[in-house]
PDB file of N, CA and C in Angstrom:
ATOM      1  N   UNK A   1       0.841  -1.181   0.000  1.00  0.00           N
ATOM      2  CA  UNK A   1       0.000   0.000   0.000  1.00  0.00           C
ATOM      3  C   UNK A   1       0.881   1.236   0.000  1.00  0.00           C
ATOM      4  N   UNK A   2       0.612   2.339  -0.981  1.00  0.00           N
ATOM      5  CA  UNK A   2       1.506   3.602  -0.786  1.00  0.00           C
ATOM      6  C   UNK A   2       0.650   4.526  -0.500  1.00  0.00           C
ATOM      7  N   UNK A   3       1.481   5.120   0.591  1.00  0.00           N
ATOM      8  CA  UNK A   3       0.717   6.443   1.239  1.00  0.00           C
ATOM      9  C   UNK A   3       0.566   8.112   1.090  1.00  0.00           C
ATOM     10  N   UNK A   4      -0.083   8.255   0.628  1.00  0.00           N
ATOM     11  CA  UNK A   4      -0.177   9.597   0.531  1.00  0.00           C
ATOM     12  C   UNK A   4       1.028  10.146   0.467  1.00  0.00           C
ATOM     13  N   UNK A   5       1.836  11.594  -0.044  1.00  0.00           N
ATOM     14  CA  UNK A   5       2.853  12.081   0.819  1.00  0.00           C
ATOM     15  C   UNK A   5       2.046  13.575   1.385  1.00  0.00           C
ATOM     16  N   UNK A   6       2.638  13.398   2.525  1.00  0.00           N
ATOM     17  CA  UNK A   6       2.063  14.964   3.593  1.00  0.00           C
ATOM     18  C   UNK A   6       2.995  16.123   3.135  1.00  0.00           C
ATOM     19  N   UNK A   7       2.419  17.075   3.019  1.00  0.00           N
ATOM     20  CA  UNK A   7       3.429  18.516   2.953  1.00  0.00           C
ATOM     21  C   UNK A   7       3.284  18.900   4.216  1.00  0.00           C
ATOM     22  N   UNK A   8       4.083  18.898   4.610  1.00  0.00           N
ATOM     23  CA  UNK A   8       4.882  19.712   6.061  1.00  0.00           C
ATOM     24  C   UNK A   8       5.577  21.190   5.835  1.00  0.00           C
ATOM     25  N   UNK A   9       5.350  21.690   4.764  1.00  0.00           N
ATOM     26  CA  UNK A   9       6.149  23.094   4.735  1.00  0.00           C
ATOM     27  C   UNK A   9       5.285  24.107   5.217  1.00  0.00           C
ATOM     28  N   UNK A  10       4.247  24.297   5.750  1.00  0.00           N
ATOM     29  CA  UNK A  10       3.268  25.209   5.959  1.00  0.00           C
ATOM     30  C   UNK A  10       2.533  24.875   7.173  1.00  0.00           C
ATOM     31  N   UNK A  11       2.682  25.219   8.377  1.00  0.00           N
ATOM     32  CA  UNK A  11       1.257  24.959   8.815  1.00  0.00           C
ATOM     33  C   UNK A  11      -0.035  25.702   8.767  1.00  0.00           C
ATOM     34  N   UNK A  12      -1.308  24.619   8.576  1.00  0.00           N
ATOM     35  CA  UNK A  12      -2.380  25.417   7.785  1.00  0.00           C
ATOM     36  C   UNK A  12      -2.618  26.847   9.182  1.00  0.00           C
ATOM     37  N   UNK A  13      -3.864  27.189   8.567  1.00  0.00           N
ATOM     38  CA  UNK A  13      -4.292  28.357   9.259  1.00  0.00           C
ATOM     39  C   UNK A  13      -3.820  29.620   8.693  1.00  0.00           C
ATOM     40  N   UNK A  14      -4.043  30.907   9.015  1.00  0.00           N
ATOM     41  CA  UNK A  14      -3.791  32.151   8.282  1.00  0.00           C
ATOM     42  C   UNK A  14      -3.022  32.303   8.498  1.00  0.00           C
ATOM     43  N   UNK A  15      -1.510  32.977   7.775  1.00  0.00           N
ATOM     44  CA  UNK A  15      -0.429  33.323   7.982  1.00  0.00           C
ATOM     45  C   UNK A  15       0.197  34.200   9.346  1.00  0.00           C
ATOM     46  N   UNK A  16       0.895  34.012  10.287  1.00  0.00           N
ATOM     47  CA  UNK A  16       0.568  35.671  11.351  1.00  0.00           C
ATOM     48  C   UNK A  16       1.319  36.299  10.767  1.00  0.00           C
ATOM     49  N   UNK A  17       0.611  37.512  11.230  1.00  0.00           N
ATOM     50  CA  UNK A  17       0.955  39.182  11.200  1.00  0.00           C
ATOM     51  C   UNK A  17       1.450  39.466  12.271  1.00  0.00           C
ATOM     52  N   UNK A  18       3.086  39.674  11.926  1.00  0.00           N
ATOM     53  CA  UNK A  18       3.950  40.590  12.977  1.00  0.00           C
ATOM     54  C   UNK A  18       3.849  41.657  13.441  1.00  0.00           C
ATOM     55  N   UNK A  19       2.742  42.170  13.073  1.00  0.00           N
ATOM     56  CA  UNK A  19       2.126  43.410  13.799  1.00  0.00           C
ATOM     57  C   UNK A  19       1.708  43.281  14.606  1.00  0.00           C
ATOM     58  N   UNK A  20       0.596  42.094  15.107  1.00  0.00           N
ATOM     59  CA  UNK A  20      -0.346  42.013  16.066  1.00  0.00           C
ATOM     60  C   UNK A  20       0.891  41.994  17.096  1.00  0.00           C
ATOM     61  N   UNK A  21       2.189  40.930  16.897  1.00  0.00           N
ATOM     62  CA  UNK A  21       3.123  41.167  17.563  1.00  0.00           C
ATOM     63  C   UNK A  21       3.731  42.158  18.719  1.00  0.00           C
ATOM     64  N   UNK A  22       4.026  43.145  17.827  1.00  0.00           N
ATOM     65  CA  UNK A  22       4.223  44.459  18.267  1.00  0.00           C
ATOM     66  C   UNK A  22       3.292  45.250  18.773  1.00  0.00           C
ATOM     67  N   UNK A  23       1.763  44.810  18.639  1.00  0.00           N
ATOM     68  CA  UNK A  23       0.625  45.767  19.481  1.00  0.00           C
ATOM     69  C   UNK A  23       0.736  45.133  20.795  1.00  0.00           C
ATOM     70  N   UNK A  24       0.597  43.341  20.711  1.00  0.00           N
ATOM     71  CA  UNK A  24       0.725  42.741  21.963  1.00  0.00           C
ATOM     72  C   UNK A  24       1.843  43.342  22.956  1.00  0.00           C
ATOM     73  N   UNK A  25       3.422  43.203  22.414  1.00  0.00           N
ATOM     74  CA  UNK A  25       4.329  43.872  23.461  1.00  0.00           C
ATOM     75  C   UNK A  25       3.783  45.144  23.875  1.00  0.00           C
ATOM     76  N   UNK A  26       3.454  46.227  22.956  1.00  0.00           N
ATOM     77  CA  UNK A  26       3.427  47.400  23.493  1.00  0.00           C
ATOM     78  C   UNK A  26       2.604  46.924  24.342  1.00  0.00           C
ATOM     79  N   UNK A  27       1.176  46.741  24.212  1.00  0.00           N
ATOM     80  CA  UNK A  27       0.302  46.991  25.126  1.00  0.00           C
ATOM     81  C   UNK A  27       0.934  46.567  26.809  1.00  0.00           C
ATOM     82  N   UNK A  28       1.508  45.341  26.530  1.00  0.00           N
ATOM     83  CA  UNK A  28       2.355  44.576  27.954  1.00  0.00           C
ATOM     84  C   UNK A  28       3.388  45.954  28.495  1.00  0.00           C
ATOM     85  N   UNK A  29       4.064  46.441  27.898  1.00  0.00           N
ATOM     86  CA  UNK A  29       5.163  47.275  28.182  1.00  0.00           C
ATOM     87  C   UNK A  29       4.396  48.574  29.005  1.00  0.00           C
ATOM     88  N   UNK A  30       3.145  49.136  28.030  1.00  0.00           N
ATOM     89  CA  UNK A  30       2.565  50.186  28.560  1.00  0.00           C
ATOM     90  C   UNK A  30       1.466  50.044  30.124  1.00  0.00           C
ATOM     91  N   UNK A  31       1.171  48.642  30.267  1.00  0.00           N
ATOM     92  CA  UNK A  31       0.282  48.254  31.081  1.00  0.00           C
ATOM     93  C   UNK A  31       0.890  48.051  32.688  1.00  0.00           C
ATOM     94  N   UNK A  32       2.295  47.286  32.004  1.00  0.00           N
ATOM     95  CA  UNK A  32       3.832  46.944  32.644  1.00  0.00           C
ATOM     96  C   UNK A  32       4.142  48.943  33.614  1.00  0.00           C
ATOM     97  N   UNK A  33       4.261  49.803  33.042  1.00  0.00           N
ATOM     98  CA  UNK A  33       4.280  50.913  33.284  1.00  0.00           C
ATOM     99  C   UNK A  33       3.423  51.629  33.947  1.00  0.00           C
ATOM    100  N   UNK A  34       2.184  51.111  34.019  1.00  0.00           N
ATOM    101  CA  UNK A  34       0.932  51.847  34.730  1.00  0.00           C
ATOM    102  C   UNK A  34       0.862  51.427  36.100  1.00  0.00           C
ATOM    103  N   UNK A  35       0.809  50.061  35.731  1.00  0.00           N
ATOM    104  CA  UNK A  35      -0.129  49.100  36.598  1.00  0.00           C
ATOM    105  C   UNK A  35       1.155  48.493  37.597  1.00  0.00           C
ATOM    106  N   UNK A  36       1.973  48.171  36.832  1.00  0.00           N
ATOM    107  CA  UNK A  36       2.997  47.323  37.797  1.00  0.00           C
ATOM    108  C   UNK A  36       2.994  45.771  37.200  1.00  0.00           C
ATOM    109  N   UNK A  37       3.735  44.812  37.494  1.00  0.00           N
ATOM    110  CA  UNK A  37       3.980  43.605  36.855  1.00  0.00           C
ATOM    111  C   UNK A  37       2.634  42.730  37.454  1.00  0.00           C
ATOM    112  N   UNK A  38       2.372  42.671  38.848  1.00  0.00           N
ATOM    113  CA  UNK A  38       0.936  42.381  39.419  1.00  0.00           C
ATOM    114  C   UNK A  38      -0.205  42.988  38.483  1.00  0.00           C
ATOM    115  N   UNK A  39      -0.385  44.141  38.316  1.00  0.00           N
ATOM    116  CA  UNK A  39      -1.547  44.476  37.353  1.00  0.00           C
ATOM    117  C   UNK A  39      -1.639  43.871  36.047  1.00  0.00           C
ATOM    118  N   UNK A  40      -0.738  43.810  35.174  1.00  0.00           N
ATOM    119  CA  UNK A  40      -1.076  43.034  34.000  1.00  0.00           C
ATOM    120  C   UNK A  40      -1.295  41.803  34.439  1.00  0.00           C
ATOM    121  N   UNK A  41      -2.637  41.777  33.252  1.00  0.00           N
ATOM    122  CA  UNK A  41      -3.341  40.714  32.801  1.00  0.00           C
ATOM    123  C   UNK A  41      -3.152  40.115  31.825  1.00  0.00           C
ATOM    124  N   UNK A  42      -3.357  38.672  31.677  1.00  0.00           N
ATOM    125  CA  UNK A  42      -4.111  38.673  29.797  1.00  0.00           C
ATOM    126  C   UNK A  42      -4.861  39.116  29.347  1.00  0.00           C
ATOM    127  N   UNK A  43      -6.203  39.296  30.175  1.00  0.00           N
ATOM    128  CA  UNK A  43      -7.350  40.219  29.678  1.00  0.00           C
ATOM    129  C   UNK A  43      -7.396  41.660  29.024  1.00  0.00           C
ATOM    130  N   UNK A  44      -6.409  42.343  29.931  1.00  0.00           N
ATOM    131  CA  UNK A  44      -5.970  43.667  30.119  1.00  0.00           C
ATOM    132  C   UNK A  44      -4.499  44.091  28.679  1.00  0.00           C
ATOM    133  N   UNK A  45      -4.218  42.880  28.497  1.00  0.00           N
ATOM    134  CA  UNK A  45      -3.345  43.204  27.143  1.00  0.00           C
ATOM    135  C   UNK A  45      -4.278  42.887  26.332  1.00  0.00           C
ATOM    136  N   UNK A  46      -5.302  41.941  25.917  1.00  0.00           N
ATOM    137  CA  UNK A  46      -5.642  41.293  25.153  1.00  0.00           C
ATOM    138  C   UNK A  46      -6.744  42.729  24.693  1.00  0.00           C
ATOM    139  N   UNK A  47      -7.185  43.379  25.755  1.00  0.00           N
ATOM    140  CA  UNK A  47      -7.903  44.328  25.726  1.00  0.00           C
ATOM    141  C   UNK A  47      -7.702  45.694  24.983  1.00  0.00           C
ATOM    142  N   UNK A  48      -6.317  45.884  26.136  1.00  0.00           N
ATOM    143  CA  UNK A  48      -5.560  47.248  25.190  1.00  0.00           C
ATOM    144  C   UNK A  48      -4.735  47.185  23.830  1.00  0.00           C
ATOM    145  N   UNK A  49      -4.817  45.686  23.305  1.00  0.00           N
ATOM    146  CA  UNK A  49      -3.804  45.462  22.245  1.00  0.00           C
ATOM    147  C   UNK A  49      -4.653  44.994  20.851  1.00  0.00           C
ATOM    148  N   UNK A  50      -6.548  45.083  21.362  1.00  0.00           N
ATOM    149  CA  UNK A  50      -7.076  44.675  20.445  1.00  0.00           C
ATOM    150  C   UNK A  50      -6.988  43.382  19.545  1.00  0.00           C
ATOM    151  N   UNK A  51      -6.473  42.490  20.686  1.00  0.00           N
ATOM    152  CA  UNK A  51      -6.185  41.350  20.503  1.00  0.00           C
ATOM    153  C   UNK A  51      -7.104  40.058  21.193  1.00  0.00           C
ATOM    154  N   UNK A  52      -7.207  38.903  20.723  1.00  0.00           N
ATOM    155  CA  UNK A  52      -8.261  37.824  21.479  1.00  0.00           C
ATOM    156  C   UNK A  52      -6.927  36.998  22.344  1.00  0.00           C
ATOM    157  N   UNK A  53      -7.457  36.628  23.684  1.00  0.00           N
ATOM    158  CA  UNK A  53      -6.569  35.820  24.196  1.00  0.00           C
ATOM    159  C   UNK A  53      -5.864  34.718  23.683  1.00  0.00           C
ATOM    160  N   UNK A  54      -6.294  33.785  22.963  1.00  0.00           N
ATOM    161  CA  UNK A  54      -6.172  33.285  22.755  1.00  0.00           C
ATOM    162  C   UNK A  54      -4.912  33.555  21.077  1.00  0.00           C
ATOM    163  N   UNK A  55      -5.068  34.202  21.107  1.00  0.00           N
ATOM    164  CA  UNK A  55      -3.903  34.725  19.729  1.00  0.00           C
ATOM    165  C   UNK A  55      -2.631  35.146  20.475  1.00  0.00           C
ATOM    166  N   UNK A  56      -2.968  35.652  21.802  1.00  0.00           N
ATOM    167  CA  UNK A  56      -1.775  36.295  22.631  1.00  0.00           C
ATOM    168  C   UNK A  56      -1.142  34.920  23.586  1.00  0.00           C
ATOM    169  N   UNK A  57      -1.980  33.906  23.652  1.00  0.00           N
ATOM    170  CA  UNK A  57      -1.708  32.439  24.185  1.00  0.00           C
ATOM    171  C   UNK A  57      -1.044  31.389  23.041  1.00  0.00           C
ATOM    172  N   UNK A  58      -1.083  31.652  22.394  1.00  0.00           N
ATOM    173  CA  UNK A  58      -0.264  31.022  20.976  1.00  0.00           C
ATOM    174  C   UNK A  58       1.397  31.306  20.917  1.00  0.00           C
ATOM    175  N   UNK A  59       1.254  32.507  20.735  1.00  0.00           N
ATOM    176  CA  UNK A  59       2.474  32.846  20.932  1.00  0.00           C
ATOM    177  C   UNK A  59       3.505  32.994  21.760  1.00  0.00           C
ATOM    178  N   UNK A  60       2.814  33.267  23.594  1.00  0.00           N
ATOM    179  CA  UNK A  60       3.572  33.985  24.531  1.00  0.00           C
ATOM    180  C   UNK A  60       2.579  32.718  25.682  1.00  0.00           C
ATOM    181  N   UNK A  61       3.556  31.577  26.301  1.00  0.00           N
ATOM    182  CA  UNK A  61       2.598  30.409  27.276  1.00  0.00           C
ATOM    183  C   UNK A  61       2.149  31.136  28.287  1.00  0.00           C
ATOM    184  N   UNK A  62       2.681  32.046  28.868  1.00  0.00           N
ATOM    185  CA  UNK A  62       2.472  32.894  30.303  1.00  0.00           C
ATOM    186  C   UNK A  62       2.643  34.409  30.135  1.00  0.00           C
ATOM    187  N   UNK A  63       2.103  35.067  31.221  1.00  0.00           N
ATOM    188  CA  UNK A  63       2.403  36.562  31.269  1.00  0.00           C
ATOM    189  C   UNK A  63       4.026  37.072  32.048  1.00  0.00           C
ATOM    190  N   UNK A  64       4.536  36.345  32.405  1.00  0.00           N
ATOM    191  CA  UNK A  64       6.029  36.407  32.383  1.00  0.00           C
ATOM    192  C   UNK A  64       6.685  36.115  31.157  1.00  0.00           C
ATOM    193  N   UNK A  65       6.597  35.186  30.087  1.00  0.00           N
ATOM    194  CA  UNK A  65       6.910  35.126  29.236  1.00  0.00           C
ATOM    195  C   UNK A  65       6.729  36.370  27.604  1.00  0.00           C
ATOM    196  N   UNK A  66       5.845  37.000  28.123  1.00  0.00           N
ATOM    197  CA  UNK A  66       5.295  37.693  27.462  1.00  0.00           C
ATOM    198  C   UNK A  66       6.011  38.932  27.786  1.00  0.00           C
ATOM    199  N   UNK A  67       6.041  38.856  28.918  1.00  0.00           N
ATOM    200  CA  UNK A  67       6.465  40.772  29.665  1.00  0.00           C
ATOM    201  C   UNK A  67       8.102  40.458  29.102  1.00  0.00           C
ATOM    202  N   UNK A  68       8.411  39.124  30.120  1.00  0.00           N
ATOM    203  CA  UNK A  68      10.552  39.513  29.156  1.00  0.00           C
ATOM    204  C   UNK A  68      10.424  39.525  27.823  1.00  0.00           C
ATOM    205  N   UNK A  69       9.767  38.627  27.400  1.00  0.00           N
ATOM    206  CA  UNK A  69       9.979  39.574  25.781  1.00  0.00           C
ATOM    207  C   UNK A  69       9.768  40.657  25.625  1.00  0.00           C
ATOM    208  N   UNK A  70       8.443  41.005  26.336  1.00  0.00           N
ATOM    209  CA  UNK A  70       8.214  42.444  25.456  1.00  0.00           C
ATOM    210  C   UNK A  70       9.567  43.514  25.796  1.00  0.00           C
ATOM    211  N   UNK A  71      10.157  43.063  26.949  1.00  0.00           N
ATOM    212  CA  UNK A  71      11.194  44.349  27.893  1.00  0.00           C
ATOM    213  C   UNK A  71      12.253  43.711  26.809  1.00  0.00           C
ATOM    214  N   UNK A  72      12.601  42.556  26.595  1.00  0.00           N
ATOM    215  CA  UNK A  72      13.967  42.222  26.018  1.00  0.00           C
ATOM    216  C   UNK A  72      13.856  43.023  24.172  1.00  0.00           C
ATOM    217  N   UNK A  73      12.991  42.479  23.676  1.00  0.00           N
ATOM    218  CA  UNK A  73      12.594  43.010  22.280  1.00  0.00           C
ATOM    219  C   UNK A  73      12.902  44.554  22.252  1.00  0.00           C
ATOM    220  N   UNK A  74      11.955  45.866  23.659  1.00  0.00           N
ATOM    221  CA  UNK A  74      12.394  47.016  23.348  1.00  0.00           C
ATOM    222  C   UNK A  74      13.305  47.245  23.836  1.00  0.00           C
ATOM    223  N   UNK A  75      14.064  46.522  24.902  1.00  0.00           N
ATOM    224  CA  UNK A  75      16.013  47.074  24.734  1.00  0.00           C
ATOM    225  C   UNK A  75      16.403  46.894  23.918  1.00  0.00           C
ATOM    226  N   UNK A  76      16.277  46.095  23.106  1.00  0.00           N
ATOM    227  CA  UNK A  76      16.929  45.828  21.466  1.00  0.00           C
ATOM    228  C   UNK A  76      17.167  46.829  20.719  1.00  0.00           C
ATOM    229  N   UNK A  77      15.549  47.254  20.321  1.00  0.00           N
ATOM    230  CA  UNK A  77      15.169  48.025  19.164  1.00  0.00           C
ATOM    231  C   UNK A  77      15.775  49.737  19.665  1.00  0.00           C
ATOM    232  N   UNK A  78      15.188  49.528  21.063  1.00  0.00           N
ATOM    233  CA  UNK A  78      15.396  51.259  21.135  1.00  0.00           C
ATOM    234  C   UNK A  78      16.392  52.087  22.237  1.00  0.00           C
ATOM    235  N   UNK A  79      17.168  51.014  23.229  1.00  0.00           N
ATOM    236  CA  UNK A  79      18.075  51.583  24.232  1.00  0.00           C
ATOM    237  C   UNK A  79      18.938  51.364  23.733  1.00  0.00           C
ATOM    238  N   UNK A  80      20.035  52.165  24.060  1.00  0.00           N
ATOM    239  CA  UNK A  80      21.848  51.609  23.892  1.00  0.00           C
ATOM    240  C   UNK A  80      22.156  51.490  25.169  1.00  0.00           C
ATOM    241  N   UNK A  81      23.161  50.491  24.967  1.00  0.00           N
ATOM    242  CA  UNK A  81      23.807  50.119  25.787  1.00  0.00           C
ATOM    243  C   UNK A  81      24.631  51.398  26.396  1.00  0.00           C
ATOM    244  N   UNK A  82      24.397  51.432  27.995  1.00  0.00           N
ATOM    245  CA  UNK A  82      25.477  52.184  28.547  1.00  0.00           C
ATOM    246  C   UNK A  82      26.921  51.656  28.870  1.00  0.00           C
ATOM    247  N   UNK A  83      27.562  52.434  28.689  1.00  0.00           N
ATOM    248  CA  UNK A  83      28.826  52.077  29.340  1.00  0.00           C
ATOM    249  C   UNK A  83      30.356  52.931  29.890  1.00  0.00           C
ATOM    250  N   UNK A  84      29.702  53.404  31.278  1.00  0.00           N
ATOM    251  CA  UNK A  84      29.986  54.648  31.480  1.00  0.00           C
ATOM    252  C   UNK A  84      31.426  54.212  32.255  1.00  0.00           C
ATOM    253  N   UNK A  85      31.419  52.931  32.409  1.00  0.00           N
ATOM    254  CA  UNK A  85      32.705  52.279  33.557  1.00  0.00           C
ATOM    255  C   UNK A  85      32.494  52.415  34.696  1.00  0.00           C
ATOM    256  N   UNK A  86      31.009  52.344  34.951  1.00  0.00           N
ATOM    257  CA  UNK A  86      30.331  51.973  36.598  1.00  0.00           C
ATOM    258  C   UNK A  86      29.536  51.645  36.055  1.00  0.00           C
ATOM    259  N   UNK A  87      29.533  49.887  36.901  1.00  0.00           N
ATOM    260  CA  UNK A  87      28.019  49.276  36.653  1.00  0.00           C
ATOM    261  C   UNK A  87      27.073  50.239  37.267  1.00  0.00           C
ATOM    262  N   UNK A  88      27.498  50.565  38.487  1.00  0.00           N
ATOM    263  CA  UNK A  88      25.696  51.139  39.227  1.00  0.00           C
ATOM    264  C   UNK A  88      25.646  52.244  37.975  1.00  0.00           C
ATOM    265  N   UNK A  89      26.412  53.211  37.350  1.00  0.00           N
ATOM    266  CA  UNK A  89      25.801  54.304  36.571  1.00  0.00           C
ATOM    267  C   UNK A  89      25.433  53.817  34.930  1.00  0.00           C
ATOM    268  N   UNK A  90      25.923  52.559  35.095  1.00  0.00           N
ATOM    269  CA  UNK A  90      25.446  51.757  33.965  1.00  0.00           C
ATOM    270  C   UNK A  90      23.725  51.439  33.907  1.00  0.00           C
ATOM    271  N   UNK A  91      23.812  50.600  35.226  1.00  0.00           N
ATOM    272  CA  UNK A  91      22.706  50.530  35.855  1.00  0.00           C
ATOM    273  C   UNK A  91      21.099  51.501  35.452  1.00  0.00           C
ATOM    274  N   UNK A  92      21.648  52.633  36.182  1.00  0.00           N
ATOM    275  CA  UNK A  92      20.742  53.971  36.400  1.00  0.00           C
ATOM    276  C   UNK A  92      20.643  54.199  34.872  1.00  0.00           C
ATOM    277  N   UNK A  93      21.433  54.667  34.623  1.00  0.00           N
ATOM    278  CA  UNK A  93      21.343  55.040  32.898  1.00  0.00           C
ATOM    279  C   UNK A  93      20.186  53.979  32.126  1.00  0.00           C
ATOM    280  N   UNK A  94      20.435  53.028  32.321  1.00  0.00           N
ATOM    281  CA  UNK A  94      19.635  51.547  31.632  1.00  0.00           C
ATOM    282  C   UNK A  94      18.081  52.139  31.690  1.00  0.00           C
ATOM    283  N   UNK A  95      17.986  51.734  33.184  1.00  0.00           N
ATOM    284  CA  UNK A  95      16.459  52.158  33.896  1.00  0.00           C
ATOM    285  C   UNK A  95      15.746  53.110  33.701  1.00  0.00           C
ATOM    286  N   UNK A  96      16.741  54.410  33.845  1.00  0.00           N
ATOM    287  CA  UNK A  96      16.156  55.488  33.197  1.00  0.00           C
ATOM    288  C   UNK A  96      15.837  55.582  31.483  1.00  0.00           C
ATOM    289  N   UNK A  97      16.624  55.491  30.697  1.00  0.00           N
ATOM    290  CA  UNK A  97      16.304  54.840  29.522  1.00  0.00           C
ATOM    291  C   UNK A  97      14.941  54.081  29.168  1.00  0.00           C
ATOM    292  N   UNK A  98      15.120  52.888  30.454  1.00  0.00           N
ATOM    293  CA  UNK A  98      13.785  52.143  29.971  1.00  0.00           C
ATOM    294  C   UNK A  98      12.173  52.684  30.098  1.00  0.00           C
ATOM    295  N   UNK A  99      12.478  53.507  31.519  1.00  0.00           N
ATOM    296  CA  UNK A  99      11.568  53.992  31.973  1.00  0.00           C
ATOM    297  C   UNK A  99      11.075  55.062  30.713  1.00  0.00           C
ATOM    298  N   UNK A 100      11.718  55.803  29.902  1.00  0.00           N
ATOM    299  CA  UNK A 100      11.587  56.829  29.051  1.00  0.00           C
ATOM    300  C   UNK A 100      10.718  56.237  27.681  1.00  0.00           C
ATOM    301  N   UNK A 101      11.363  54.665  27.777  1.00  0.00           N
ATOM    302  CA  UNK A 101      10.847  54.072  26.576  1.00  0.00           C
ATOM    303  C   UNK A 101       9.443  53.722  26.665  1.00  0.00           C
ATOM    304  N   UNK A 102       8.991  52.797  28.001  1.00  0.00           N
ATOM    305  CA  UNK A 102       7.605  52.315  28.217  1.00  0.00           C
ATOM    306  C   UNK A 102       6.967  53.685  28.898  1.00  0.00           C
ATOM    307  N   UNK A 103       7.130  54.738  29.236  1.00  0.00           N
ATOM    308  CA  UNK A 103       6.564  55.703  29.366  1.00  0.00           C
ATOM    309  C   UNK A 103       5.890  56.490  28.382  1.00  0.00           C
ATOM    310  N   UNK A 104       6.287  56.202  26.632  1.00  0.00           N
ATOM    311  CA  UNK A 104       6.305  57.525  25.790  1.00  0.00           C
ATOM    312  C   UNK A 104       4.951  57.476  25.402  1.00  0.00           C
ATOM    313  N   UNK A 105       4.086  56.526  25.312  1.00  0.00           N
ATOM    314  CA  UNK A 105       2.425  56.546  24.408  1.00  0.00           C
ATOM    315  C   UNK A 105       1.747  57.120  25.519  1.00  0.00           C
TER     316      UNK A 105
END
């Protein structure tokens, strides 16, 4: 008996959009900023990010998983690295930085 062959290059379903991506972090980052790491929700991103839970559960298993990305992704894109030759003013510099970043919407 010969069997079918399966294509494995695709999995079905609609392609994602790396946008929704980037609404999900923000919303985590900006909520992250209001509320405190206790205040975010899934509900509460899923809410402010115009997103269904379940699209934000696909991608990200937990809301810790979700928040270091979202913090690791915008040190990436938008802080530099300090490096003043003191960690603590390394430090401060960082924080303040970050704080400037999830503060700006």
């Amino acid at each position: 008996m010969v069997r079918p062959a399966v294509d494995t290059t695709r999995p079905g379903g609609r392609p994602r959009d790396e946008s929704r991506d980037q609404a999900i972090r923000r919303a985590a980052l900006q909520l992250l900023a209001e509320v405190g790491y206790d205040g975010v929700t899934m509900d509460r991103v899923a809410a402010r990010a115009k997103a269904g839970k379940a699209t934000i559960y696909r991608r990200w298993p937990s809301k810790l998983a979700l928040v270091v990305d979202a913090i690791t992704m915008s040190a990436e894109q938008s802080m530099p690295v300090p490096d003043t030759g003191s960690f603590r003013t390394d430090m401060l510099a960082f924080l303040s930085s970050f704080r400037d970043a999830i503060g700006d919407d």
